[in-house]
PDB file of N, CA and C in Angstrom:
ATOM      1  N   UNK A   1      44.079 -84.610-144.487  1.00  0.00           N
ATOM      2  CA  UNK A   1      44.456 -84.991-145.829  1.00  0.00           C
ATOM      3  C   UNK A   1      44.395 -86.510-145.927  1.00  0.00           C
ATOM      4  N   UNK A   2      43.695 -87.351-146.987  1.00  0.00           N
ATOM      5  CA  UNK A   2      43.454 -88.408-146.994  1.00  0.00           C
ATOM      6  C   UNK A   2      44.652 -89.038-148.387  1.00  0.00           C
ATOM      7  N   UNK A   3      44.968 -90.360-148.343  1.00  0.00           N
ATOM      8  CA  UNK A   3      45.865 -90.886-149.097  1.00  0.00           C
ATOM      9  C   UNK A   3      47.142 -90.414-148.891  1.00  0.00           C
ATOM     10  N   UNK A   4      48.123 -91.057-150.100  1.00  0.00           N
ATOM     11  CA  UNK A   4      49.128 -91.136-149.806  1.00  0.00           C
ATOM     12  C   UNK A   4      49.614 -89.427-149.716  1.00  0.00           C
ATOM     13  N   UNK A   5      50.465 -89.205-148.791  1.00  0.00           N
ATOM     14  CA  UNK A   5      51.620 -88.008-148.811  1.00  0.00           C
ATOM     15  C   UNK A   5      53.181 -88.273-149.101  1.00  0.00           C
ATOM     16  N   UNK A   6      53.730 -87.753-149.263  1.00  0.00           N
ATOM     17  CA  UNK A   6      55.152 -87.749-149.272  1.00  0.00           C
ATOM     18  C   UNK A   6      55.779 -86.862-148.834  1.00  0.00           C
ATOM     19  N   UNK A   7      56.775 -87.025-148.338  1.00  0.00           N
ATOM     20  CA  UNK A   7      57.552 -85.630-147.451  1.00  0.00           C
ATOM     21  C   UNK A   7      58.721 -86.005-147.444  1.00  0.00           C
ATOM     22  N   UNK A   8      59.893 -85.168-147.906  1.00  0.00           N
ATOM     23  CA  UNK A   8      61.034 -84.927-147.655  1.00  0.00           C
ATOM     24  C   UNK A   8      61.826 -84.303-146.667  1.00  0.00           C
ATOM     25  N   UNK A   9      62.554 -85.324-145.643  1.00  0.00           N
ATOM     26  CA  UNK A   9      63.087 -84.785-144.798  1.00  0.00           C
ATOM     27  C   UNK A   9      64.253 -84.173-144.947  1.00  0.00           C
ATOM     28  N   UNK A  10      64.690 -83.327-143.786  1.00  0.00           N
ATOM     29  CA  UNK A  10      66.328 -83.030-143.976  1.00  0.00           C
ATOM     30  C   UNK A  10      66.646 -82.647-142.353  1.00  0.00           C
ATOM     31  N   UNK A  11      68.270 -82.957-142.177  1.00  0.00           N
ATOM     32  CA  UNK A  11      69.122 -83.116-141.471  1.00  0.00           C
ATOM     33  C   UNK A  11      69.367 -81.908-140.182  1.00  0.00           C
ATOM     34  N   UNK A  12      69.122 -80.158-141.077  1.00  0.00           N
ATOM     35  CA  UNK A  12      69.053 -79.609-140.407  1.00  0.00           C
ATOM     36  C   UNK A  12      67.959 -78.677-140.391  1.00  0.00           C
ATOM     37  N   UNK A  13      68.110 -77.436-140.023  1.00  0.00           N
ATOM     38  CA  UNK A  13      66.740 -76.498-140.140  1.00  0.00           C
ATOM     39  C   UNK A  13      67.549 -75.398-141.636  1.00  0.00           C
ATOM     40  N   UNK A  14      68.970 -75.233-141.906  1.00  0.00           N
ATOM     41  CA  UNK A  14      68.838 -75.091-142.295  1.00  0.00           C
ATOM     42  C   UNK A  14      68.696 -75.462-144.149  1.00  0.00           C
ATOM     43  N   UNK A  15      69.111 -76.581-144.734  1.00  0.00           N
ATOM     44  CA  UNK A  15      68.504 -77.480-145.560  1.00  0.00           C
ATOM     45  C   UNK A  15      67.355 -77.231-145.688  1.00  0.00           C
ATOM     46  N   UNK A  16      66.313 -77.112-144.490  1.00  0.00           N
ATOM     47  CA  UNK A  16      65.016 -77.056-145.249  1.00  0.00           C
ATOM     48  C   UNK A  16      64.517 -75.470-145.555  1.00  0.00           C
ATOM     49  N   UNK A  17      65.312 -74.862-144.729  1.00  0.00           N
ATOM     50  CA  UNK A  17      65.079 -73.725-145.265  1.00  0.00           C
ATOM     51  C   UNK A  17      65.500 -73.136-146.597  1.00  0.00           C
ATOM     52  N   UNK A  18      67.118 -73.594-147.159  1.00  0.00           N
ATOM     53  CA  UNK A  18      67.389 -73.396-148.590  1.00  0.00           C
ATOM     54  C   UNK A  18      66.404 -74.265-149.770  1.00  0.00           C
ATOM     55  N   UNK A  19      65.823 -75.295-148.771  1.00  0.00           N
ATOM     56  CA  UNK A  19      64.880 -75.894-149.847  1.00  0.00           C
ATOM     57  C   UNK A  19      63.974 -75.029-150.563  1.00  0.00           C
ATOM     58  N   UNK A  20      63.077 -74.971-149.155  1.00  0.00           N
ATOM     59  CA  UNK A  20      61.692 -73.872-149.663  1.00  0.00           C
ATOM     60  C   UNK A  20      61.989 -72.802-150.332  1.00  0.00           C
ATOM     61  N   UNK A  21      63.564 -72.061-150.127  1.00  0.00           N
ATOM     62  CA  UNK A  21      63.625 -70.957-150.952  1.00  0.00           C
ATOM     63  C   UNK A  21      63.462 -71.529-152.168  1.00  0.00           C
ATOM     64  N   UNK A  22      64.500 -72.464-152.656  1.00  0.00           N
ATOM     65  CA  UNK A  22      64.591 -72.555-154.041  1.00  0.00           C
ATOM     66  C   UNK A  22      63.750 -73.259-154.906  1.00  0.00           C
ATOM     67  N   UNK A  23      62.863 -74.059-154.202  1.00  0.00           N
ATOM     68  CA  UNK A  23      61.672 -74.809-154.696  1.00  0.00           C
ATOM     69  C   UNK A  23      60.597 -73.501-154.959  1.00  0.00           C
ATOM     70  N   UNK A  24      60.472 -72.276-154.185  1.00  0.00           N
ATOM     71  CA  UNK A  24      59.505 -71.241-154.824  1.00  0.00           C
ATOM     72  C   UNK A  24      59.867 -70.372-155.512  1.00  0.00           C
ATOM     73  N   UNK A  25      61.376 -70.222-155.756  1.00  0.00           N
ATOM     74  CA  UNK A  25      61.982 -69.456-156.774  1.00  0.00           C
ATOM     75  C   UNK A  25      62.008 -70.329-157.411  1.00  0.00           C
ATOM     76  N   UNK A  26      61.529 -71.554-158.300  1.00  0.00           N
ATOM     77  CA  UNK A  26      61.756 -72.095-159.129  1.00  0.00           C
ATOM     78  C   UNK A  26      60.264 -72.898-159.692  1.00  0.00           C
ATOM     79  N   UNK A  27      59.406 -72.263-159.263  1.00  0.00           N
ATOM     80  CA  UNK A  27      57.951 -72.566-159.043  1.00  0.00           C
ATOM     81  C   UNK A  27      57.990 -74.178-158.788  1.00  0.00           C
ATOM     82  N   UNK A  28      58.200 -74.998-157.826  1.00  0.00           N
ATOM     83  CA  UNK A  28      58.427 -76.082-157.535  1.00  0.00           C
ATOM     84  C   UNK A  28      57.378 -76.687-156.865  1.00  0.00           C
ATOM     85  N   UNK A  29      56.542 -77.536-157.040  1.00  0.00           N
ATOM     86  CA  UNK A  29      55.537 -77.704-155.732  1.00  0.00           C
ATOM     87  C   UNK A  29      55.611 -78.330-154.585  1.00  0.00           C
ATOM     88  N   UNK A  30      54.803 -77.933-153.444  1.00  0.00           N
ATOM     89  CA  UNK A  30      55.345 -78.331-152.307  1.00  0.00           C
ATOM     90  C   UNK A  30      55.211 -77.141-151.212  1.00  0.00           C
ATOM     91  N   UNK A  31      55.164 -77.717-149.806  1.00  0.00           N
ATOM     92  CA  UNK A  31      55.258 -76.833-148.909  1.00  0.00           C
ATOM     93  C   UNK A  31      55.826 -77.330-147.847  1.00  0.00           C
ATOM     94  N   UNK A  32      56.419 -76.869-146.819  1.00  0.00           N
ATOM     95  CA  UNK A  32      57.379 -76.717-145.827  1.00  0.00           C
ATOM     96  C   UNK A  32      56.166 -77.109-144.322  1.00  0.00           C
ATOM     97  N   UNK A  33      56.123 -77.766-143.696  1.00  0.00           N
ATOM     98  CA  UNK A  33      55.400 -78.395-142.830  1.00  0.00           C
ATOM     99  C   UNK A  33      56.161 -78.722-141.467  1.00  0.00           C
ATOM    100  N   UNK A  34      55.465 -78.705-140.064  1.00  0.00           N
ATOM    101  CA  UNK A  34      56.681 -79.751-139.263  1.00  0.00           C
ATOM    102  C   UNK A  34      56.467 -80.950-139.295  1.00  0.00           C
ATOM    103  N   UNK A  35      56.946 -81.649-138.737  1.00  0.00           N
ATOM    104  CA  UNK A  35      57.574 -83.039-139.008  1.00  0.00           C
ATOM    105  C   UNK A  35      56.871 -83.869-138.531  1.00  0.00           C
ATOM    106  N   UNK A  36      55.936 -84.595-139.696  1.00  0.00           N
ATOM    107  CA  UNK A  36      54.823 -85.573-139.246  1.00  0.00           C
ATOM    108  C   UNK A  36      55.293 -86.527-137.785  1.00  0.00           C
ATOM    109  N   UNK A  37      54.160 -86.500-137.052  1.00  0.00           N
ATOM    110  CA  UNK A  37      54.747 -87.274-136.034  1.00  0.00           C
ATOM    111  C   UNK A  37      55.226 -89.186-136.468  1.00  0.00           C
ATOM    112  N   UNK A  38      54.573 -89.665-137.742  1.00  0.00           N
ATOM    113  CA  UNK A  38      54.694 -90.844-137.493  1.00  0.00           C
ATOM    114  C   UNK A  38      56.722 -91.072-138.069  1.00  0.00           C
ATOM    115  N   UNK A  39      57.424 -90.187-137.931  1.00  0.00           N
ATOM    116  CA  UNK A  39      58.706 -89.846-138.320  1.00  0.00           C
ATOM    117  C   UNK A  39      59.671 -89.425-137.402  1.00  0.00           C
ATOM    118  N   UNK A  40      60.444 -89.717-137.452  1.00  0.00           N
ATOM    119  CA  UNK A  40      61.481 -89.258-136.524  1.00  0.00           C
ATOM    120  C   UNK A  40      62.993 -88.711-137.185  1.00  0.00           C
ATOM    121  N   UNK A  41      63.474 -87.703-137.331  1.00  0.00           N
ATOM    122  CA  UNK A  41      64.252 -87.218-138.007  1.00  0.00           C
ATOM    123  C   UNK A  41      64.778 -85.967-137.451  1.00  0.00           C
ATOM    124  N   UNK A  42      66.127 -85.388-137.848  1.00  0.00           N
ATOM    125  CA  UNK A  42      66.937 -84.625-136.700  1.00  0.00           C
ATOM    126  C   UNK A  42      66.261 -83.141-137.346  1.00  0.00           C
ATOM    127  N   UNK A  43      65.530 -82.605-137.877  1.00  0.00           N
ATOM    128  CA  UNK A  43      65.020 -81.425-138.232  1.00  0.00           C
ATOM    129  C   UNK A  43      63.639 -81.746-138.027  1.00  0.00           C
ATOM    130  N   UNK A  44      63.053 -80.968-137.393  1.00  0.00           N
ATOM    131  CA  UNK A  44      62.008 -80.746-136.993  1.00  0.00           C
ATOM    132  C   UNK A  44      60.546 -79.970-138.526  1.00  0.00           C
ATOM    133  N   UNK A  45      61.190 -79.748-139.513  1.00  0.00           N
ATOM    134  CA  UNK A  45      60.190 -79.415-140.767  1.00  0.00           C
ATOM    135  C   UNK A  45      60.397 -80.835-142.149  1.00  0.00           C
ATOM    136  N   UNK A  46      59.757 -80.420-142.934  1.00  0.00           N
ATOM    137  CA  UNK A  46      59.632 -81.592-143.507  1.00  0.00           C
ATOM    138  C   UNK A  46      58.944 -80.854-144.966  1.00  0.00           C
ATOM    139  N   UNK A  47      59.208 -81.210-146.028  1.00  0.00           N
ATOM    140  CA  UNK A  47      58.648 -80.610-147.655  1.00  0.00           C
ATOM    141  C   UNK A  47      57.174 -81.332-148.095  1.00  0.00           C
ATOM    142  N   UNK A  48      56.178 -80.909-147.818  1.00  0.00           N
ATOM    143  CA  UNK A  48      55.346 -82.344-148.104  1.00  0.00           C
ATOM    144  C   UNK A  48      55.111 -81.765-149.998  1.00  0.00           C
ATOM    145  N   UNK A  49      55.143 -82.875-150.386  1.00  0.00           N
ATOM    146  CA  UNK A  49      55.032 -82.835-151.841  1.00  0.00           C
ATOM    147  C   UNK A  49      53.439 -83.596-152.611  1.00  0.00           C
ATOM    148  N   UNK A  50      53.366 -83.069-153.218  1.00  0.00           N
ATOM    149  CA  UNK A  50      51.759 -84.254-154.414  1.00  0.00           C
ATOM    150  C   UNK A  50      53.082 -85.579-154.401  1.00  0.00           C
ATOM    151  N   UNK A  51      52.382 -86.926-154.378  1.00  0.00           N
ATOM    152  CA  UNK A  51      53.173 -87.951-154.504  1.00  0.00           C
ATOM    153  C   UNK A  51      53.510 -88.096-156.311  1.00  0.00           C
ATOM    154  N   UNK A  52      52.350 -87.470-157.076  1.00  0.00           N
ATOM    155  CA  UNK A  52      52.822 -87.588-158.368  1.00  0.00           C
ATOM    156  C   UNK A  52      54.208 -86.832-159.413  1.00  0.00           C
ATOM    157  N   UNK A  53      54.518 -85.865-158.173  1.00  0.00           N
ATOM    158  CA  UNK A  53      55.484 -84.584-158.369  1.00  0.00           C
ATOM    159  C   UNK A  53      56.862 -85.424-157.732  1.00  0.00           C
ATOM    160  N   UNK A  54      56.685 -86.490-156.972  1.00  0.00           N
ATOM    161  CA  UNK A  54      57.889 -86.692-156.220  1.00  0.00           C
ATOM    162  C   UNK A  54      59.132 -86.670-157.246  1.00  0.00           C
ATOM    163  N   UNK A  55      58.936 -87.511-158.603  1.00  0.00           N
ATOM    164  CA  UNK A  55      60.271 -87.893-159.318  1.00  0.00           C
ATOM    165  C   UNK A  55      60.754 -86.483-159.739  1.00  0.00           C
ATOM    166  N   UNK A  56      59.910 -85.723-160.551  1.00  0.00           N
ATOM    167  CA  UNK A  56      60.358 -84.622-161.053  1.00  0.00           C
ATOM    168  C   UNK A  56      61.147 -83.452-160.070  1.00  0.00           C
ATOM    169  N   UNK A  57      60.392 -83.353-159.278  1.00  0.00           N
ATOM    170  CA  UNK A  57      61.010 -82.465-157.446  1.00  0.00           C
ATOM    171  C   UNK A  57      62.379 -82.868-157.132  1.00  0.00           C
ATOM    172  N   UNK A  58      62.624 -84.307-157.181  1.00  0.00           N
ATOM    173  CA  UNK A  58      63.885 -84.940-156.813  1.00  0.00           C
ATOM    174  C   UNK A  58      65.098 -84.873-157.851  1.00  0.00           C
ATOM    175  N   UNK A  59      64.405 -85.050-159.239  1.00  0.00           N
ATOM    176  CA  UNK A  59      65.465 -84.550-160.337  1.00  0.00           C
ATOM    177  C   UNK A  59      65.534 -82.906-159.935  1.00  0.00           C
ATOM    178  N   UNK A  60      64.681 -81.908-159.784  1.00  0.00           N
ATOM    179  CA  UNK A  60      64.918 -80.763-159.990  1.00  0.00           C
ATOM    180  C   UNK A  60      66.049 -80.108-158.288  1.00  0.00           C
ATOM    181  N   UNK A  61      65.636 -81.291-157.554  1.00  0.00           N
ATOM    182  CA  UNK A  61      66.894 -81.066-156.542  1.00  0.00           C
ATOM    183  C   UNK A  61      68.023 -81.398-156.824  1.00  0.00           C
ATOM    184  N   UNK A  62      68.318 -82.362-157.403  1.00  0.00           N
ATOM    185  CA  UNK A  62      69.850 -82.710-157.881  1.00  0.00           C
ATOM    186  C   UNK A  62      70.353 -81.286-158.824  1.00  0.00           C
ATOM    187  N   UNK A  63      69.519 -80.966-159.616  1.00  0.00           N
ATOM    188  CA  UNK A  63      70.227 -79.975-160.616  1.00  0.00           C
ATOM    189  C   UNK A  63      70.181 -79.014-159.562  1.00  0.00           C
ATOM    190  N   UNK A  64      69.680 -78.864-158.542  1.00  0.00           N
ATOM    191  CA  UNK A  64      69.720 -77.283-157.893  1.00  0.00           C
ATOM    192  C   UNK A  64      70.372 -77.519-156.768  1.00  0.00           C
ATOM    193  N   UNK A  65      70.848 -78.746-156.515  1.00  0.00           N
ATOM    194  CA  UNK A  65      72.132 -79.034-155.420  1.00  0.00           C
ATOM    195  C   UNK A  65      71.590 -79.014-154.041  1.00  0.00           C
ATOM    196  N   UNK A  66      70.485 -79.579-154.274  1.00  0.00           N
ATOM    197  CA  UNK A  66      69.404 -79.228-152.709  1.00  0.00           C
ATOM    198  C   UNK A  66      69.990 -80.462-151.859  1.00  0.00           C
ATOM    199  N   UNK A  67      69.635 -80.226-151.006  1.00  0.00           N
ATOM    200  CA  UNK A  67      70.211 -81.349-149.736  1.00  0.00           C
ATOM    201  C   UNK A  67      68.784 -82.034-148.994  1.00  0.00           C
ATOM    202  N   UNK A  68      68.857 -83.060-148.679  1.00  0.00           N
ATOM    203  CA  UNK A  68      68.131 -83.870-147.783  1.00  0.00           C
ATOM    204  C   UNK A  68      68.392 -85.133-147.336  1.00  0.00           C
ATOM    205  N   UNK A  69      67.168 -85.158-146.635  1.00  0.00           N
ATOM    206  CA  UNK A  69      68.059 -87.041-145.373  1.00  0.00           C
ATOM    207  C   UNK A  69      67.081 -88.074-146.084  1.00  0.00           C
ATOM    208  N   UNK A  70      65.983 -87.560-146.594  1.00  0.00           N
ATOM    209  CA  UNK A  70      65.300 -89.000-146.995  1.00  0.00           C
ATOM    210  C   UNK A  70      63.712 -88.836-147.661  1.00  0.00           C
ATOM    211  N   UNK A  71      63.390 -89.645-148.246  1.00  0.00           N
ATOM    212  CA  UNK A  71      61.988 -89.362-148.863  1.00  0.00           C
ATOM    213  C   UNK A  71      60.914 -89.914-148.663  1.00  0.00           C
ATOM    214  N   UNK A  72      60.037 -89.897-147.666  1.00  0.00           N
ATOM    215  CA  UNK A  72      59.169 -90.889-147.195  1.00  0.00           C
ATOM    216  C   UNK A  72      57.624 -90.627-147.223  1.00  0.00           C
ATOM    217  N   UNK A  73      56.960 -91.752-147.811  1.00  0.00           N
ATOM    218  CA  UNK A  73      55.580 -91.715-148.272  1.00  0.00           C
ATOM    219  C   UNK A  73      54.928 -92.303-147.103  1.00  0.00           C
ATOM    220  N   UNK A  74      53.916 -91.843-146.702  1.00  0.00           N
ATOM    221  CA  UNK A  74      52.813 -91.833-145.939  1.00  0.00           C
ATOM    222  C   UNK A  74      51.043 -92.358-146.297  1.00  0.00           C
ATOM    223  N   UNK A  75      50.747 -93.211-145.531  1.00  0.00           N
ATOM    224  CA  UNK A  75      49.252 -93.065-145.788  1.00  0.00           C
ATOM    225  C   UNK A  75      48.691 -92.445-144.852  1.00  0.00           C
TER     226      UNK A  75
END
């Protein structure tokens, strides 16, 4: 994959697992990946998102009470 990525980490395994549920019950885009190596973070998966989706994804986590450790863009 060329250009920028973005990926949302989280803390444990399971965080990312309530993620992916509710991001595809909620037609959300995005998919559940492990954890780019250039990252280091205590869960081993990671949400990679379109970078143009990031703001909307992040509002639609606050309303859905989603949890994560951090949001980090990639080239």
């Amino acid at each position: 994959m060329s250009g920028t990525r973005v990926v949302v980490t989280f803390r444990t395994t399971t965080q990312a697992m309530a993620w992916e549920k509710a991001c595809k019950e909620a037609g959300l885009p995005g998919r559940l990946i492990p954890m780019p190596v250039q990252i280091s973070a205590e869960c081993g998966l990671a949400w990679l998102i379109p970078p143009l989706e990031k703001d909307i994804l992040l509002l639609r986590a606050i309303e859905l009470n989603l949890k994560y450790a951090d949001v980090i863009e990639l080239q």
